[in-house]
Protein backbone atom coordinates (compact mmCIF):
# COMPACT_ATOMS: atom_id res chain seq x y z
CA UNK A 1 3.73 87.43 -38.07
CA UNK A 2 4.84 85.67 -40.68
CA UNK A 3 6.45 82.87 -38.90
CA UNK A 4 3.86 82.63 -36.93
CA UNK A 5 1.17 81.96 -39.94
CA UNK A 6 3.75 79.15 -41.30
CA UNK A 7 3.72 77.53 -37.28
CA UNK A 8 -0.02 77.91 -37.23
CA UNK A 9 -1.05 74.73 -40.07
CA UNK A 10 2.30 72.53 -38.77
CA UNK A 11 1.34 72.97 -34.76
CA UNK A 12 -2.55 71.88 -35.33
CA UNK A 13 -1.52 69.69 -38.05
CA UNK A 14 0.51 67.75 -34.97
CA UNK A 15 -2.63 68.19 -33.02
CA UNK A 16 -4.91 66.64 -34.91
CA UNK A 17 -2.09 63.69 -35.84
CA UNK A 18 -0.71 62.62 -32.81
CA UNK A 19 -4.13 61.84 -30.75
CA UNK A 20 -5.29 59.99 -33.96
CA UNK A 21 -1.84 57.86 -34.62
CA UNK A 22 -2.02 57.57 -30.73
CA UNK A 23 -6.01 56.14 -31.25
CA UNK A 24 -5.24 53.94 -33.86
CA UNK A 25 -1.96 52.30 -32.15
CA UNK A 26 -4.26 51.63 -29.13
CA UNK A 27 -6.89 50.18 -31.00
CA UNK A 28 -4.17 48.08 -32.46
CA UNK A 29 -2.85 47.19 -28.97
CA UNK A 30 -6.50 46.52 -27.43
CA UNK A 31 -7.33 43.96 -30.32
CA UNK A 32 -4.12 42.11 -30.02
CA UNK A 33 -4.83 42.85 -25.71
CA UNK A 34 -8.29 40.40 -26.70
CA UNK A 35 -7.10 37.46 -27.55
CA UNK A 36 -5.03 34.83 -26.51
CA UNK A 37 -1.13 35.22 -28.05
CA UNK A 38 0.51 32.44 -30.93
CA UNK A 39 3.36 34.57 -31.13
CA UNK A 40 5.47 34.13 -27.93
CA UNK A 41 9.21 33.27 -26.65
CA UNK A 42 9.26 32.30 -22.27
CA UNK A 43 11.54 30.77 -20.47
CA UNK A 44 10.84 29.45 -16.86
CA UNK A 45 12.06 27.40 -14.13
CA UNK A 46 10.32 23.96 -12.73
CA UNK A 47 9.92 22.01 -9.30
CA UNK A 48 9.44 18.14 -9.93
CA UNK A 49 7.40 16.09 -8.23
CA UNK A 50 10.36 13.74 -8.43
CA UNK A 51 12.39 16.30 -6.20
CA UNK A 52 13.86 17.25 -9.95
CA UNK A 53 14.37 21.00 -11.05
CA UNK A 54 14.65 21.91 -14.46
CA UNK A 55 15.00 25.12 -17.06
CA UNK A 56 13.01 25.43 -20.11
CA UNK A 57 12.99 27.67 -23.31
CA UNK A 58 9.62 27.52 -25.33
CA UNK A 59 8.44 29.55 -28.15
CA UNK A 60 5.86 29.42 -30.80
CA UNK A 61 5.45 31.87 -34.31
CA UNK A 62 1.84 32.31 -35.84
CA UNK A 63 1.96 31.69 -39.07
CA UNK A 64 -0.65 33.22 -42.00
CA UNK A 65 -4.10 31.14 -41.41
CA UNK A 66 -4.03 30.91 -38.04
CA UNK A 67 -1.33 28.20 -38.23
CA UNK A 68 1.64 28.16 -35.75
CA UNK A 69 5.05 26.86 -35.01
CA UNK A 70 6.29 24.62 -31.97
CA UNK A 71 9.85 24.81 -30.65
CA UNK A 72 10.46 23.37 -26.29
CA UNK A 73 13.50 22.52 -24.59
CA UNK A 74 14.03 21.69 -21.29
CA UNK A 75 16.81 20.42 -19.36
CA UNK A 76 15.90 18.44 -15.85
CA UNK A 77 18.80 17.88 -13.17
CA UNK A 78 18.70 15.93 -9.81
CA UNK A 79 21.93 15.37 -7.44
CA UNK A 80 20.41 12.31 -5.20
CA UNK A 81 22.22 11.59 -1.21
CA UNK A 82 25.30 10.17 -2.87
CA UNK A 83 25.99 13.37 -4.86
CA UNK A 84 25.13 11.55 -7.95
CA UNK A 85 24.60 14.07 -10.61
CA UNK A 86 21.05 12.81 -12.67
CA UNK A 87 20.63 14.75 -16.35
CA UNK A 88 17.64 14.92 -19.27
CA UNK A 89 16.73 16.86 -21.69
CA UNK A 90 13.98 17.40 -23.72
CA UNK A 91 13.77 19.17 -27.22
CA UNK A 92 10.96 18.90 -29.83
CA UNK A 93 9.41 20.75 -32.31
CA UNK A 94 6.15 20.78 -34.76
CA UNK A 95 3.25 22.50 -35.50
CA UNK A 96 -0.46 23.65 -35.29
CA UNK A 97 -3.46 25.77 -35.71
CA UNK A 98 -5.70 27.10 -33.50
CA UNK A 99 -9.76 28.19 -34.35
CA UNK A 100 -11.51 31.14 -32.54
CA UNK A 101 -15.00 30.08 -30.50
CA UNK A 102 -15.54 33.41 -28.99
CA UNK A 103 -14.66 36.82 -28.58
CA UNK A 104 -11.09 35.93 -26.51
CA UNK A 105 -11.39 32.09 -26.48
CA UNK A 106 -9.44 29.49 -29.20
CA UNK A 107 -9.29 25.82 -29.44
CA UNK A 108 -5.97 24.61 -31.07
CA UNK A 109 -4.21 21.30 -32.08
CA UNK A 110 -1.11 20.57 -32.71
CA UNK A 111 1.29 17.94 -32.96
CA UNK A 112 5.43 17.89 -32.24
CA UNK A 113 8.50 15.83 -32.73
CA UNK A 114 10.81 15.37 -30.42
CA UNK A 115 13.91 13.65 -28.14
CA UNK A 116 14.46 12.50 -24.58
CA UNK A 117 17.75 11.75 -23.47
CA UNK A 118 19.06 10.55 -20.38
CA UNK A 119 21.86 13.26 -20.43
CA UNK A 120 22.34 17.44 -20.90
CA UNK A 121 22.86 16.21 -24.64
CA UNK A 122 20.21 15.44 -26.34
CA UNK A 123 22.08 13.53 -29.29
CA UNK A 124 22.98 11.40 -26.88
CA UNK A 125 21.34 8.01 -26.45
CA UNK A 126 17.63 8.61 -25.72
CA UNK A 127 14.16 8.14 -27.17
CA UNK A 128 12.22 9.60 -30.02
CA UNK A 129 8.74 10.95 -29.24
CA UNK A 130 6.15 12.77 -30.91
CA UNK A 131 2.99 14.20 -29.43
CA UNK A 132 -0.71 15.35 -30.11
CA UNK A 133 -1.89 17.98 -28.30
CA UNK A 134 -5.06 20.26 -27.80
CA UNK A 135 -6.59 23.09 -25.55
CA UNK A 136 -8.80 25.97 -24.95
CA UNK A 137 -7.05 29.26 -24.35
CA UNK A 138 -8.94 32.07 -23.00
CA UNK A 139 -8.16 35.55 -22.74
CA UNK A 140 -9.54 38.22 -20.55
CA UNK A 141 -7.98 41.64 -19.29
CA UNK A 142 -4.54 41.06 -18.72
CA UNK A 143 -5.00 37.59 -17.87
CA UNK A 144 -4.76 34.46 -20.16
CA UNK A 145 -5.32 30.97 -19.03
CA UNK A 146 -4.97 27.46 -20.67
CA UNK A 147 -6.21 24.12 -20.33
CA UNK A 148 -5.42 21.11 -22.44
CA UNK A 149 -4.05 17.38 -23.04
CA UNK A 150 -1.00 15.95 -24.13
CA UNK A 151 -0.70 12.75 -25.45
CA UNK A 152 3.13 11.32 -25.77
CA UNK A 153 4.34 7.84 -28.03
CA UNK A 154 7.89 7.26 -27.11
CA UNK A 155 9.94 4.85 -29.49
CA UNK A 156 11.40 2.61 -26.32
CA UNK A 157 9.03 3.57 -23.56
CA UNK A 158 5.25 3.14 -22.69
CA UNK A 159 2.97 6.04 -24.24
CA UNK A 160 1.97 8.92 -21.50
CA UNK A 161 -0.75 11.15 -21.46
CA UNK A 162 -1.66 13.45 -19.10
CA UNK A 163 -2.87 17.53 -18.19
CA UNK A 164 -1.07 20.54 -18.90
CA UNK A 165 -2.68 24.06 -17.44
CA UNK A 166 -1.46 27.86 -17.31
CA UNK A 167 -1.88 31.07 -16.22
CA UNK A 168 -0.68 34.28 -17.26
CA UNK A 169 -0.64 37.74 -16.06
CA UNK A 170 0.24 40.66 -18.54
CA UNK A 171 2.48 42.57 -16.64
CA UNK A 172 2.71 44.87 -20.20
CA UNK A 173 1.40 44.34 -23.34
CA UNK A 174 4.61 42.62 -24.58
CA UNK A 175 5.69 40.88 -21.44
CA UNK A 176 3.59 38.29 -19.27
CA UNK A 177 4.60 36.15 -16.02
CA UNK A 178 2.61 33.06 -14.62
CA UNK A 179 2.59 29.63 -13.80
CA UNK A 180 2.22 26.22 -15.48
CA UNK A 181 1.09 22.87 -14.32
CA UNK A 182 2.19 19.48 -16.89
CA UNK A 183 1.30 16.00 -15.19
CA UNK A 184 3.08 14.53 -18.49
CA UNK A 185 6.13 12.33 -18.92
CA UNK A 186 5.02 10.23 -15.94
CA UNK A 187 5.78 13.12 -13.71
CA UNK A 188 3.86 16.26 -12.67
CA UNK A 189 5.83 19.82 -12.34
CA UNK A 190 4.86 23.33 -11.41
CA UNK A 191 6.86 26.09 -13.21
CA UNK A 192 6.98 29.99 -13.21
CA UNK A 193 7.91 31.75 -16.16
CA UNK A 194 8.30 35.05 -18.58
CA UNK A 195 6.39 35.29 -21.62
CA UNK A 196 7.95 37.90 -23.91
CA UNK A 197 5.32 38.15 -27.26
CA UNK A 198 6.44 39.39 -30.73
């Protein structure tokens, strides 16, 4: 009898605890479920139009403010008829902020520094680059889309500009696949990728 009057307070103590931690982590988990992520690390895979393929690692870290970090590389390969082995990478970094419109949509800017070399090193001989960039990101559900422009000045080659757009499915609150269209770098490419967010 006794035991049972020292179970008693613990048992609907855990009652009354556990829906109400479980509440407040979902509410948690729904607002961060509302708007579009600055906190991310993908990797994916790209077609070329140029009959190229390529890899890519891309992340970005919010910051306090609404400010966020930049970090890309990619690595682009091509073997052409003679076997010919064709290599470039890409790596850049920089920064940005983003400002909420609406109830799951932000504009951002940002800007990024960067390489292109004509080889899978990219302190090899290449160009310097840096880039503007803005968008609209929307989130709704489980899905998230962008659409934006890129603007690239390369030290030893013509400026490009051009449109980058994605799509993302939330396959779980922490983990996303989609798509991604750039027609950037003189080139367009479709990719498919993970989105793991942190």
């Amino acid at each position: 009898m006794l035991m049972n009057k020292l179970l008693l307070p613990r048992t609907l103590s855990a009652f009354v605890i556990v829906p109400v931690l479980f509440t407040l982590s979902f509410s948690a988990q729904a607002a961060s479920m509302s708007q579009p992520n600055y906190s991310y690390f993908s990797g994916g895979i790209s077609e070329y139009s140029n009959d190229m393929r390529g890899v890519s690692l891309y992340g970005q870290y919010e910051l306090q403010n609404k400010f966020f970090l930049i970090g890309n590389y990619e690595q682009v390969t091509n073997r052409n008829s003679a076997g010919t082995r064709f290599s470039q990478t890409i790596a850049e970094i920089g920064g940005g902020r983003y400002f909420t419109i609406l109830d799951g949509t932000t504009i951002d800017v940002s800007a990024t520094t960067g390489r292109l070399a004509a080889s899978q090193n990219v302190f090899n001989s290449g160009d310097n680059f840096y880039t503007l960039n803005t968008g609209i990101n929307h989130r709704r559900g489980a899905w998230e889309s962008r659409i934006g422009y890129r603007y690239v000045d390369f030290s030893g080659q013509n400026a490009d500009h051009g449109v980058v757009a994605s799509l993302f499915f939330y396959a779980a609150p922490q983990v996303a696949v989609g798509v991604q269209f750039n027609d950037v770098y003189g080139r367009s490419s479709a990719s498919f990728g993970v989105r793991f967010i942190f």
